[in-house]
C-alpha atoms as a PDB file:
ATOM      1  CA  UNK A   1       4.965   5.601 -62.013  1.00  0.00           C
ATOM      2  CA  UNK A   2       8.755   6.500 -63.156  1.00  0.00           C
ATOM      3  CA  UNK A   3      10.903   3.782 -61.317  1.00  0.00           C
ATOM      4  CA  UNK A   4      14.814   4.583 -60.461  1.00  0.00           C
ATOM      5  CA  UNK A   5      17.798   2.361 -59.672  1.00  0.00           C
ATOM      6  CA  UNK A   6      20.778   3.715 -57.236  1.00  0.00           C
ATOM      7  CA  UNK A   7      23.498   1.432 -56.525  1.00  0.00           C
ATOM      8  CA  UNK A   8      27.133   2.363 -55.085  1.00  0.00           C
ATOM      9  CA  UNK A   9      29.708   0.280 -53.189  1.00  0.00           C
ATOM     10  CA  UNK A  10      32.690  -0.039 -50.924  1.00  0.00           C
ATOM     11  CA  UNK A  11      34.983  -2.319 -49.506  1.00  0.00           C
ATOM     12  CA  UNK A  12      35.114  -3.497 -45.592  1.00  0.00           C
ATOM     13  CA  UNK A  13      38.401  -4.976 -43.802  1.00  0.00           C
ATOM     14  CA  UNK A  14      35.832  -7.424 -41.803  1.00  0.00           C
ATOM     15  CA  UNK A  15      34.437 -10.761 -42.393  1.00  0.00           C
ATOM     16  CA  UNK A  16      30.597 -10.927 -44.627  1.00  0.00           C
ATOM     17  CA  UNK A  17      29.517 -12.907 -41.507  1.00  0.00           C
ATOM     18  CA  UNK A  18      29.979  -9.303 -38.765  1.00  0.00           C
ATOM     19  CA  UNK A  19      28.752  -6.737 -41.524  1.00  0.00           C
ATOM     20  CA  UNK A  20      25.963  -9.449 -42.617  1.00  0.00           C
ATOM     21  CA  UNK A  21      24.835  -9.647 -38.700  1.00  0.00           C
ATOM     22  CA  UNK A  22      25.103  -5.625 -38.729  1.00  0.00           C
ATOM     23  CA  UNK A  23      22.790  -4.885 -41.395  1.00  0.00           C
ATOM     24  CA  UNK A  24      20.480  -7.467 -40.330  1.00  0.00           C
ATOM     25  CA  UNK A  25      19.448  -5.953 -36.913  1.00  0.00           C
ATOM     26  CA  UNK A  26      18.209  -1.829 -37.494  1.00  0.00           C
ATOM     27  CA  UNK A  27      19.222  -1.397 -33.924  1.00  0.00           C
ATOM     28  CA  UNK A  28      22.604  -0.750 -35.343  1.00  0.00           C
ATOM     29  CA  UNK A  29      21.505   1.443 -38.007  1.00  0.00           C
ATOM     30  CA  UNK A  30      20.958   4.560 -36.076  1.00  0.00           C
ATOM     31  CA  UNK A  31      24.978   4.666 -35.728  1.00  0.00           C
ATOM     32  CA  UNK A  32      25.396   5.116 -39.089  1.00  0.00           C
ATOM     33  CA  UNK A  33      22.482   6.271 -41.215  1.00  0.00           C
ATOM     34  CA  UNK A  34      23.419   9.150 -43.333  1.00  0.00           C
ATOM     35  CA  UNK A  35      19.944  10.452 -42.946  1.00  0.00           C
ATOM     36  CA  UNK A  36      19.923  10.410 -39.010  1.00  0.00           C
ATOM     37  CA  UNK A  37      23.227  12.563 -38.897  1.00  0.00           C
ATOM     38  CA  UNK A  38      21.381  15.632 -39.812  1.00  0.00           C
ATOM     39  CA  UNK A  39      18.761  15.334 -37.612  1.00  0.00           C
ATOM     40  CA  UNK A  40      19.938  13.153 -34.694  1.00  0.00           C
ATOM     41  CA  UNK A  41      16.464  14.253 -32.520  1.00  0.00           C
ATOM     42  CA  UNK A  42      14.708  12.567 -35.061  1.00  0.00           C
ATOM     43  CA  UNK A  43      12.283  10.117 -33.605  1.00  0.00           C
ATOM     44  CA  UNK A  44      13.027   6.239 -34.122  1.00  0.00           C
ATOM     45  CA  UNK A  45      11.615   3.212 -33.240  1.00  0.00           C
ATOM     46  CA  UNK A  46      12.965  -0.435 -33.831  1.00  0.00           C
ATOM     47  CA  UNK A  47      11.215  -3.722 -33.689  1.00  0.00           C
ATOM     48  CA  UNK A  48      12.315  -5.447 -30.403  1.00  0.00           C
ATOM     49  CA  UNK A  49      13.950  -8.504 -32.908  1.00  0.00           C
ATOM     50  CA  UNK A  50      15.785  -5.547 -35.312  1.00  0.00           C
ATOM     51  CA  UNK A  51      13.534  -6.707 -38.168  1.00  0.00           C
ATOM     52  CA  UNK A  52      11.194  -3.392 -38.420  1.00  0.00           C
ATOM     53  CA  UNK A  53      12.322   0.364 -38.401  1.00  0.00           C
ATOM     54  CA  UNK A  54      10.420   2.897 -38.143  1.00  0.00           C
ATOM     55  CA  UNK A  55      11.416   6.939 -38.238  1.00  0.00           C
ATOM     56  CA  UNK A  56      10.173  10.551 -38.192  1.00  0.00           C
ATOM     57  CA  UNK A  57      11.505  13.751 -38.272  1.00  0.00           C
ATOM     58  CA  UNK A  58      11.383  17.529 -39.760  1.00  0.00           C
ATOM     59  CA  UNK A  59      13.705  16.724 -42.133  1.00  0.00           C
ATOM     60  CA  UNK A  60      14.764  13.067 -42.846  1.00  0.00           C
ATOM     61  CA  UNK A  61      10.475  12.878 -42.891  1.00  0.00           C
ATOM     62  CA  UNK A  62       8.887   9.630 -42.086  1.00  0.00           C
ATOM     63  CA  UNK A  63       8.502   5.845 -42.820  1.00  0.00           C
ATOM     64  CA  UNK A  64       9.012   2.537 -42.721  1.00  0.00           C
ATOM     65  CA  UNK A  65      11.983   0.114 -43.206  1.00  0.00           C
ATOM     66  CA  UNK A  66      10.973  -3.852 -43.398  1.00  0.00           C
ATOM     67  CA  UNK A  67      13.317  -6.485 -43.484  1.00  0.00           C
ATOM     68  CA  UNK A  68      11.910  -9.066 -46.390  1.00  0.00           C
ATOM     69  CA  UNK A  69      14.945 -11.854 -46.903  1.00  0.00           C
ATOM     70  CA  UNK A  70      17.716 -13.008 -45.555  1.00  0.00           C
ATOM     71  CA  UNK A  71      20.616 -14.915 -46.941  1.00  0.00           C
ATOM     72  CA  UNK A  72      23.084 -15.602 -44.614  1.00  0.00           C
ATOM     73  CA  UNK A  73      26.470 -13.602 -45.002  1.00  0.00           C
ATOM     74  CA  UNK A  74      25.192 -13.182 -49.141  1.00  0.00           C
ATOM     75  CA  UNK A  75      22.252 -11.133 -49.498  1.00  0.00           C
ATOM     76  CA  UNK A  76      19.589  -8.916 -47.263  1.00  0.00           C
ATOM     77  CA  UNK A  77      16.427  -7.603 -48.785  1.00  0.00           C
ATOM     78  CA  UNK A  78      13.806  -4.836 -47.418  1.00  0.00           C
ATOM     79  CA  UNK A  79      10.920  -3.114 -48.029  1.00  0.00           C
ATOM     80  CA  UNK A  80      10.652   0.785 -47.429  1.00  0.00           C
ATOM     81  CA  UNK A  81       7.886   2.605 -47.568  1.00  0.00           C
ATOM     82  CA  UNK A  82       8.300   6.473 -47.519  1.00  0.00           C
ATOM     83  CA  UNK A  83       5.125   8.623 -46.184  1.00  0.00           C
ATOM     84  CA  UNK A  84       6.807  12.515 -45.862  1.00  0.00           C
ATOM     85  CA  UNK A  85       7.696  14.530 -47.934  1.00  0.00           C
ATOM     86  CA  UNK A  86       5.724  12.366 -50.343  1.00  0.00           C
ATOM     87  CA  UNK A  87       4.252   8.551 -50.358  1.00  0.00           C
ATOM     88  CA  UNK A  88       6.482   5.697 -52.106  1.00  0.00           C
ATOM     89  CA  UNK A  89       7.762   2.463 -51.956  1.00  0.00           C
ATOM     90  CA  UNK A  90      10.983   1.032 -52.640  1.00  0.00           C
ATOM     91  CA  UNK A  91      13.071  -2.402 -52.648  1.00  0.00           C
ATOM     92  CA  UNK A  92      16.346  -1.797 -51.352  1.00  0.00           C
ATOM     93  CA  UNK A  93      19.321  -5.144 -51.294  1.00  0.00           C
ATOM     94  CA  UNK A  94      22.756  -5.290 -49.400  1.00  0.00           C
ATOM     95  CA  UNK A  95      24.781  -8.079 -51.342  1.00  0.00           C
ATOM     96  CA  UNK A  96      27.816  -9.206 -50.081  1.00  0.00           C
ATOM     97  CA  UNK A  97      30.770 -10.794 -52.101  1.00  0.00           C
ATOM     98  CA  UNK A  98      33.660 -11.857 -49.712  1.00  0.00           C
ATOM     99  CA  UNK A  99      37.457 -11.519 -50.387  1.00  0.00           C
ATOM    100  CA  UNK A 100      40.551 -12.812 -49.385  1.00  0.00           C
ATOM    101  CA  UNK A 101      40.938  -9.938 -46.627  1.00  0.00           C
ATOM    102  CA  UNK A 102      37.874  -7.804 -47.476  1.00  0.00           C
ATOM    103  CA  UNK A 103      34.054  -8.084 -48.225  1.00  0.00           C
ATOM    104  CA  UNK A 104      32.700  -5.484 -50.996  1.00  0.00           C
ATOM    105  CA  UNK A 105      29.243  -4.499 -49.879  1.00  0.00           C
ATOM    106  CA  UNK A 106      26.921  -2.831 -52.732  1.00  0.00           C
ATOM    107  CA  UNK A 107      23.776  -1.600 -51.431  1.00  0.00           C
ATOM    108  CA  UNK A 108      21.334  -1.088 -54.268  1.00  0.00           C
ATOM    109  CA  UNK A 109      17.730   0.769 -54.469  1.00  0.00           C
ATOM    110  CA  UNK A 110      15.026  -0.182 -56.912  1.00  0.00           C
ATOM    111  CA  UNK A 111      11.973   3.048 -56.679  1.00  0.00           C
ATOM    112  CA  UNK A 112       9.563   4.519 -57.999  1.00  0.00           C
ATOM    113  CA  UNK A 113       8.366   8.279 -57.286  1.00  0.00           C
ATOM    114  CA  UNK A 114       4.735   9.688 -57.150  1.00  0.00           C
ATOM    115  CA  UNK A 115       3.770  10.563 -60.741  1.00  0.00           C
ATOM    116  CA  UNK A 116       3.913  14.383 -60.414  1.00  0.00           C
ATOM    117  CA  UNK A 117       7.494  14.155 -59.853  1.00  0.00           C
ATOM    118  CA  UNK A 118       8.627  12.722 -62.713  1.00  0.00           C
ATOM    119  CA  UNK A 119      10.980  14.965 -63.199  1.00  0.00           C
ATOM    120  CA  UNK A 120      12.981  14.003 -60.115  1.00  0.00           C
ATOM    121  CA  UNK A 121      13.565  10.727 -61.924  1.00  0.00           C
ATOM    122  CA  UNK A 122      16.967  12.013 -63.629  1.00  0.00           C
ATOM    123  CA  UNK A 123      17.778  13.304 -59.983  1.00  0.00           C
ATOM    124  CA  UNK A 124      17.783  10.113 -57.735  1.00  0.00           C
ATOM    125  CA  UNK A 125      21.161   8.722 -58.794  1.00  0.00           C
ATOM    126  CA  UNK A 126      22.631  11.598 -58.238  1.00  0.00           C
ATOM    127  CA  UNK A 127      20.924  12.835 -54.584  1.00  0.00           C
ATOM    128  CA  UNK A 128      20.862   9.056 -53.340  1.00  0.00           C
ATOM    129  CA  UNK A 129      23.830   7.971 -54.329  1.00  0.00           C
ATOM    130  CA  UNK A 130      25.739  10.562 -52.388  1.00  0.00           C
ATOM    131  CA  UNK A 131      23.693   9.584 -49.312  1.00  0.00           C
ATOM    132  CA  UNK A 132      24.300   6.181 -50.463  1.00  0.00           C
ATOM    133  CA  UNK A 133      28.307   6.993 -50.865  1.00  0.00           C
ATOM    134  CA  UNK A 134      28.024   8.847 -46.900  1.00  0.00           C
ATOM    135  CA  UNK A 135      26.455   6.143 -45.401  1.00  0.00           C
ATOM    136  CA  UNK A 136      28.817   3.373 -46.404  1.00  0.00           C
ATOM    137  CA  UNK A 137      31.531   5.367 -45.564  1.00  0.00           C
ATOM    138  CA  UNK A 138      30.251   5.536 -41.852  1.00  0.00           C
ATOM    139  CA  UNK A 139      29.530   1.774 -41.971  1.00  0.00           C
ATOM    140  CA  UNK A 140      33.113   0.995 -43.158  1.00  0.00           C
ATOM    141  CA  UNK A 141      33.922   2.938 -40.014  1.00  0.00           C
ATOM    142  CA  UNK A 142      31.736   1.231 -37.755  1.00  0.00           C
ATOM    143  CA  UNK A 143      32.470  -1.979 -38.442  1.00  0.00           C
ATOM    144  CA  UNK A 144      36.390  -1.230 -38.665  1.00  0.00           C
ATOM    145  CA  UNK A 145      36.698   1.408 -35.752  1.00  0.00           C
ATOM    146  CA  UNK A 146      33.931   0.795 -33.737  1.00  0.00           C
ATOM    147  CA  UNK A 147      32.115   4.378 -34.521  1.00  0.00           C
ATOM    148  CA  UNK A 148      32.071   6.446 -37.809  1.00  0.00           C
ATOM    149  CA  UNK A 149      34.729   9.003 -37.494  1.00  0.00           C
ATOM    150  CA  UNK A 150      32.541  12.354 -38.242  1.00  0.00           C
ATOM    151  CA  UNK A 151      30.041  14.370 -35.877  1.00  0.00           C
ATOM    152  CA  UNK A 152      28.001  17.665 -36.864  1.00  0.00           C
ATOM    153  CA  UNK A 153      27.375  20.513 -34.541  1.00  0.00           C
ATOM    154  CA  UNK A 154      25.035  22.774 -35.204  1.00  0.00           C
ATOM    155  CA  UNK A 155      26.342  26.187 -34.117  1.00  0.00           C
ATOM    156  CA  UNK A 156      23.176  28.134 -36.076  1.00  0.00           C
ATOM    157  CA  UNK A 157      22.430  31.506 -36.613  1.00  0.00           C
ATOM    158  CA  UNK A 158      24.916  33.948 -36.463  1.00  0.00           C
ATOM    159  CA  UNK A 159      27.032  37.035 -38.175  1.00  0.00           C
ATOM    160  CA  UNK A 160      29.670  36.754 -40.579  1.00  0.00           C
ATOM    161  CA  UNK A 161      32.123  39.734 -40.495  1.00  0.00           C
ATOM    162  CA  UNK A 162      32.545  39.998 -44.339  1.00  0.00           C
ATOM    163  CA  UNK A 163      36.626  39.238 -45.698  1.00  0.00           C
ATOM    164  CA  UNK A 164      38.886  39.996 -48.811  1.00  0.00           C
ATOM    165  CA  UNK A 165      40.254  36.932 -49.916  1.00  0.00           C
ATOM    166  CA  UNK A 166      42.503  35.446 -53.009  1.00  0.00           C
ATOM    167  CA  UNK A 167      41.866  32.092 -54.413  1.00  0.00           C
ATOM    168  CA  UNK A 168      41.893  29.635 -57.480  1.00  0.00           C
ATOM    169  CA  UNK A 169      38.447  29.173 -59.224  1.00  0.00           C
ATOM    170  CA  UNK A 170      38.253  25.563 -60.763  1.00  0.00           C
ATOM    171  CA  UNK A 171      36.117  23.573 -62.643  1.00  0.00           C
ATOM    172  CA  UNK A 172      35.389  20.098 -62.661  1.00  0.00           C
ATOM    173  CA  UNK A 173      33.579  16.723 -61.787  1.00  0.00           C
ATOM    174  CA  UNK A 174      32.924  15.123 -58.155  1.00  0.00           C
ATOM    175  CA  UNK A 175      35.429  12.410 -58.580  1.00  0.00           C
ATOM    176  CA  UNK A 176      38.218  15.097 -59.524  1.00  0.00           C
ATOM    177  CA  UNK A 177      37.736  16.988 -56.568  1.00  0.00           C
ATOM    178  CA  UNK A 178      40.185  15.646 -54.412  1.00  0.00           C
ATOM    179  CA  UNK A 179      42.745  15.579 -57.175  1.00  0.00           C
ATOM    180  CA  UNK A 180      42.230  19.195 -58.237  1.00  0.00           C
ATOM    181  CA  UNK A 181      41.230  20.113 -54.459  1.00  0.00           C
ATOM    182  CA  UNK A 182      44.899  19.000 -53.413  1.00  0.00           C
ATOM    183  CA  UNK A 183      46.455  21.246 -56.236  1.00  0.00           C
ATOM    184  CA  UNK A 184      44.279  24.480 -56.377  1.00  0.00           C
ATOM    185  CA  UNK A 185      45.522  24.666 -52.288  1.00  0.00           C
ATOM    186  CA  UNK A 186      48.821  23.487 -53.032  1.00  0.00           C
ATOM    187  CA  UNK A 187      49.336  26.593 -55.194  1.00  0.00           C
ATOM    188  CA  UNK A 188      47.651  28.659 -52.716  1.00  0.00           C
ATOM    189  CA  UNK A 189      50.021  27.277 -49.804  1.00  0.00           C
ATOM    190  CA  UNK A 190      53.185  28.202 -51.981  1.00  0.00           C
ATOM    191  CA  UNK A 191      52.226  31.306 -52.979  1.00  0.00           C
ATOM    192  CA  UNK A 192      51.238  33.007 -49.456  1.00  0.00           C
ATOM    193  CA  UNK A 193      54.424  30.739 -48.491  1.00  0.00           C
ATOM    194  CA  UNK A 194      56.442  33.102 -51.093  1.00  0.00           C
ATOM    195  CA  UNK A 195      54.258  36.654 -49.716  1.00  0.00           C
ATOM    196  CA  UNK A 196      54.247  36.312 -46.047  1.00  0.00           C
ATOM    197  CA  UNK A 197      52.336  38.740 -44.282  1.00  0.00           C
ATOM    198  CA  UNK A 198      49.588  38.565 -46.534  1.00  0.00           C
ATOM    199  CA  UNK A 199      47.413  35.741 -45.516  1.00  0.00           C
ATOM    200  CA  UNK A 200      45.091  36.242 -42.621  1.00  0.00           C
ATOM    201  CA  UNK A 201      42.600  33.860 -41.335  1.00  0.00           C
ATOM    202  CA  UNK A 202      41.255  30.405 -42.757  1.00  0.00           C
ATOM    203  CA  UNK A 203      41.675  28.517 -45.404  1.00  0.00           C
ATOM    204  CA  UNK A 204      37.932  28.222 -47.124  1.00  0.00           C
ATOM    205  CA  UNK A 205      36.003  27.023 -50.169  1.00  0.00           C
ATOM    206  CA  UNK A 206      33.138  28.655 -52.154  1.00  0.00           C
ATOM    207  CA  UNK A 207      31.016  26.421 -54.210  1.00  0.00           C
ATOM    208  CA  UNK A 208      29.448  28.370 -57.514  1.00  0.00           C
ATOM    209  CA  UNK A 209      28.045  25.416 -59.204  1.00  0.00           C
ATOM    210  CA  UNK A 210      27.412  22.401 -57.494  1.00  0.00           C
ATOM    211  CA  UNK A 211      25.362  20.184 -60.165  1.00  0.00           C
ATOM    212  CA  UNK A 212      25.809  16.367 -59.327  1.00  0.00           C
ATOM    213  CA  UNK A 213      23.049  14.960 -61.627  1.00  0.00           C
ATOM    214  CA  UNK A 214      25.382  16.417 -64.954  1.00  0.00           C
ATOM    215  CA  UNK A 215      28.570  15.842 -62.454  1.00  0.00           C
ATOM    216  CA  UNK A 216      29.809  19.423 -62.694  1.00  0.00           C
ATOM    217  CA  UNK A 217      31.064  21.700 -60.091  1.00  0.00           C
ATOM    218  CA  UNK A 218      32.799  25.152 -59.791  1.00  0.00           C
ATOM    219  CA  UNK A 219      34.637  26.222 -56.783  1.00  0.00           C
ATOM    220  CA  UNK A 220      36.728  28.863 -55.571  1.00  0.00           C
ATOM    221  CA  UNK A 221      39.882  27.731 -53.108  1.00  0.00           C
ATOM    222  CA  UNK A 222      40.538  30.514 -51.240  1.00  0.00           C
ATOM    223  CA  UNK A 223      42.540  32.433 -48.395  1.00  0.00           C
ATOM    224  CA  UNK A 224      41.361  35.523 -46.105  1.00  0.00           C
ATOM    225  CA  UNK A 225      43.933  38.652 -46.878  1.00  0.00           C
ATOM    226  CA  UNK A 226      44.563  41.766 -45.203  1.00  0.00           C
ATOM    227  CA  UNK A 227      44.240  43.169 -48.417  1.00  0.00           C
ATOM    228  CA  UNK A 228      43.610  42.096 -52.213  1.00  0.00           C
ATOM    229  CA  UNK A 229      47.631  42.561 -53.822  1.00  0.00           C
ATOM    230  CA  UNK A 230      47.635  44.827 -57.243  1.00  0.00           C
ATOM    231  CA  UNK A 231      50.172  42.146 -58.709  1.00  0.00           C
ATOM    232  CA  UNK A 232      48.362  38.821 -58.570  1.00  0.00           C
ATOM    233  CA  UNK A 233      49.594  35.823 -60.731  1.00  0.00           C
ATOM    234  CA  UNK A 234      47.286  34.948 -63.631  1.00  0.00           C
ATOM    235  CA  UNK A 235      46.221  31.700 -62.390  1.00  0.00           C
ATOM    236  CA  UNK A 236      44.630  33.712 -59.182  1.00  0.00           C
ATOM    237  CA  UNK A 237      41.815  35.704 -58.526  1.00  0.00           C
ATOM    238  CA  UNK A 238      40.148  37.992 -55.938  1.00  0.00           C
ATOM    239  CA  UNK A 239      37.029  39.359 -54.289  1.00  0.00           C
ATOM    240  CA  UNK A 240      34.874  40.327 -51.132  1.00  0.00           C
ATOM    241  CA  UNK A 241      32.161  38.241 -49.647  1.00  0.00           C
ATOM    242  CA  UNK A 242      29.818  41.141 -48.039  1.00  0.00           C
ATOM    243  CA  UNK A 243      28.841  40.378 -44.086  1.00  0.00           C
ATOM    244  CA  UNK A 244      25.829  38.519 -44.272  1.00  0.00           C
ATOM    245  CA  UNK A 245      23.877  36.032 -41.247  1.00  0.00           C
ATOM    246  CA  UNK A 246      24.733  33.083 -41.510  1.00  0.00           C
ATOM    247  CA  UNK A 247      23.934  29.341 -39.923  1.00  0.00           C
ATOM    248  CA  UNK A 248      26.650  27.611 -39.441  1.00  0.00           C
ATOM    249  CA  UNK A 249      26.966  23.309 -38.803  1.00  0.00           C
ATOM    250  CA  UNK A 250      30.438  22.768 -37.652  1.00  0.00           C
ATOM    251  CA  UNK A 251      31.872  19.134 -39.317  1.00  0.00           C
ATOM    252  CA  UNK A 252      34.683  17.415 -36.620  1.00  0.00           C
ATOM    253  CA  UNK A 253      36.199  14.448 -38.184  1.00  0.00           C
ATOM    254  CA  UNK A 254      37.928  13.685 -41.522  1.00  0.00           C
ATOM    255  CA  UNK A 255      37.616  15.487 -44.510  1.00  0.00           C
ATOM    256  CA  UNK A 256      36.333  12.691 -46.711  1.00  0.00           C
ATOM    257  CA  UNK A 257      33.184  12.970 -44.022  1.00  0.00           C
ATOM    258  CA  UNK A 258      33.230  16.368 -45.157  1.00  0.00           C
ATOM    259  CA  UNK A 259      29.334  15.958 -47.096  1.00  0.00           C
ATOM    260  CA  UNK A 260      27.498  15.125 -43.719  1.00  0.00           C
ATOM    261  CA  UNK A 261      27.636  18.672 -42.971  1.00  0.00           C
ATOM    262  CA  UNK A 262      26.716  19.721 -46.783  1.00  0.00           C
ATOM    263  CA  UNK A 263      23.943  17.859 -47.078  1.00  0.00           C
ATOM    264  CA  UNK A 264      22.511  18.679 -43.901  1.00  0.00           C
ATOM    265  CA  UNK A 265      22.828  22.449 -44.739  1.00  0.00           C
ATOM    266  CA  UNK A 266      21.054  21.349 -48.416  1.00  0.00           C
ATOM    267  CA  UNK A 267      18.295  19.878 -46.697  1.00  0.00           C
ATOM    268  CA  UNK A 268      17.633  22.864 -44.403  1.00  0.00           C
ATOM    269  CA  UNK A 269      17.792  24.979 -47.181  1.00  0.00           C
ATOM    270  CA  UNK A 270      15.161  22.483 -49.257  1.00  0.00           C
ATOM    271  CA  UNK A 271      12.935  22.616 -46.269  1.00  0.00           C
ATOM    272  CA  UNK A 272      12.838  26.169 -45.850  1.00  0.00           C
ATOM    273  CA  UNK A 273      14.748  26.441 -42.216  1.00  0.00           C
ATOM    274  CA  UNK A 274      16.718  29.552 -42.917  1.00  0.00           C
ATOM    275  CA  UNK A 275      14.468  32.388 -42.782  1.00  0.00           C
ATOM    276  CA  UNK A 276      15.238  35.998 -44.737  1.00  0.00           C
END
């Protein structure tokens, strides 16, 4: 069967022994699981003694989470077995390597997939890791703050009104984004700044090539306009985005939080939710 490896990390202001004694019990991991965040009526169950997890759902599917080892304030193993979309097994270890006023937590995933999907095997690095990347993110949160700082609401179906809008088309790799994010509205921001009375609306961003697995993504910054100007700078361009229904999940918290909502739209879209 094609076997996979993920493996990302982060650093946590908070002593091995509280995020050790975290991991350890899944009645905590409902709080943080990037998984649960897009479907939060998904059902759970946890073992009274936080050793066994079990969940379901339309779209997180279903399975099993078994907690195999247990070195104190080093290492946690588990066993997860996936039965929907498709059955698997994997190993998945927290290790934890203390600091002088941090602990670095890398949470690693050794798979394998069903034969017939072979081809996903390129994939996983990619699609995990960024749930991977989300879901440490929240648990830096919750053991900092208290609560991870990001909530979806799902707004749904509904009618968008159709816009003119200017913007900066860029093209580049997910670690650039925020780099080249800050810039491409930077420009934007002085330029409208220099035009007033152009602008109308919301800042926004359309994504033309989102392609994580050969870490390459096009996007458009843009700005809503009365009207498209005849004398645009090289650097800009312009266009209409037709109304169309849309279903709309509203992200509240900060922007680095900002893929909760994107990957819950990408999964309703995988699973077929949006109808034509």
């Amino acid at each position: 069967m094609p076997s996979f490896k993920v493996s990302r990390s982060i650093n946590i202001k908070a002593s091995a022994e509280k995020i050790f004694e975290t991991l350890s019990d899944y009645h905590h991991w409902q709080v943080w699981s990037p998984w649960l965040i897009q479907e939060p009526e998904a059902k759970v169950t946890v073992q009274e003694d936080g050793k066994y997890y079990e969940w379901e759902g339309k779209r997180v599917g279903s399975g099993s989470m078994t907690l195999t080892k247990a070195l104190p304030n080093e290492a946690i193993e588990m066993d997860i077995a996936f039965l929907k979309p498709w059955k698997s097994k994997s190993q998945v270890t927290f290790k934890l390597r203390s600091h002088s006023d941090y602990t670095e937590v890398t949470w690693d995933m050794n798979g394998s997939l069903p034969f017939f999907m072979f081809w996903m095997k390129g994939m996983m690095d990619a699609w995990v890791g960024m749930d991977y990347e989300r879901g440490l993110m929240m648990l830096k949160e919750y053991i900092e703050l208290g609560a991870p700082q990001t909530k979806l609401n799902f707004i749904g179906n509904g009618q968008f009104q159709g816009i003119s809008y200017v913007g900066i088309k860029v093209a580049c790799g997910k670690k650039q984004m925020p780099d080249t994010m800050k810039k491409a509205f930077g420009d934007l921001h002085a330029y409208f700044e220099a035009n007033p009375g152009i602008a109308e609306g919301d800042a926004f961003t359309i994504y033309s090539v989102w392609n994580p697995v050969k870490d390459k993504i096009e996007y458009t910054a843009g700005m809503q306009v009365k009207s498209i100007p005849s004398d645009l700078p090289g650097q800009f361009v312009s266009g209409n985005i037709p109304t169309t229904p849309v279903y709309t999940v509203q992200h509240v918290g900060p922007y680095h939080h900002l893929g909760n909502a994107w990957s819950t739209l990408y999964t309703m879209q995988r699973g077929k939710e949006f109808k034509k």
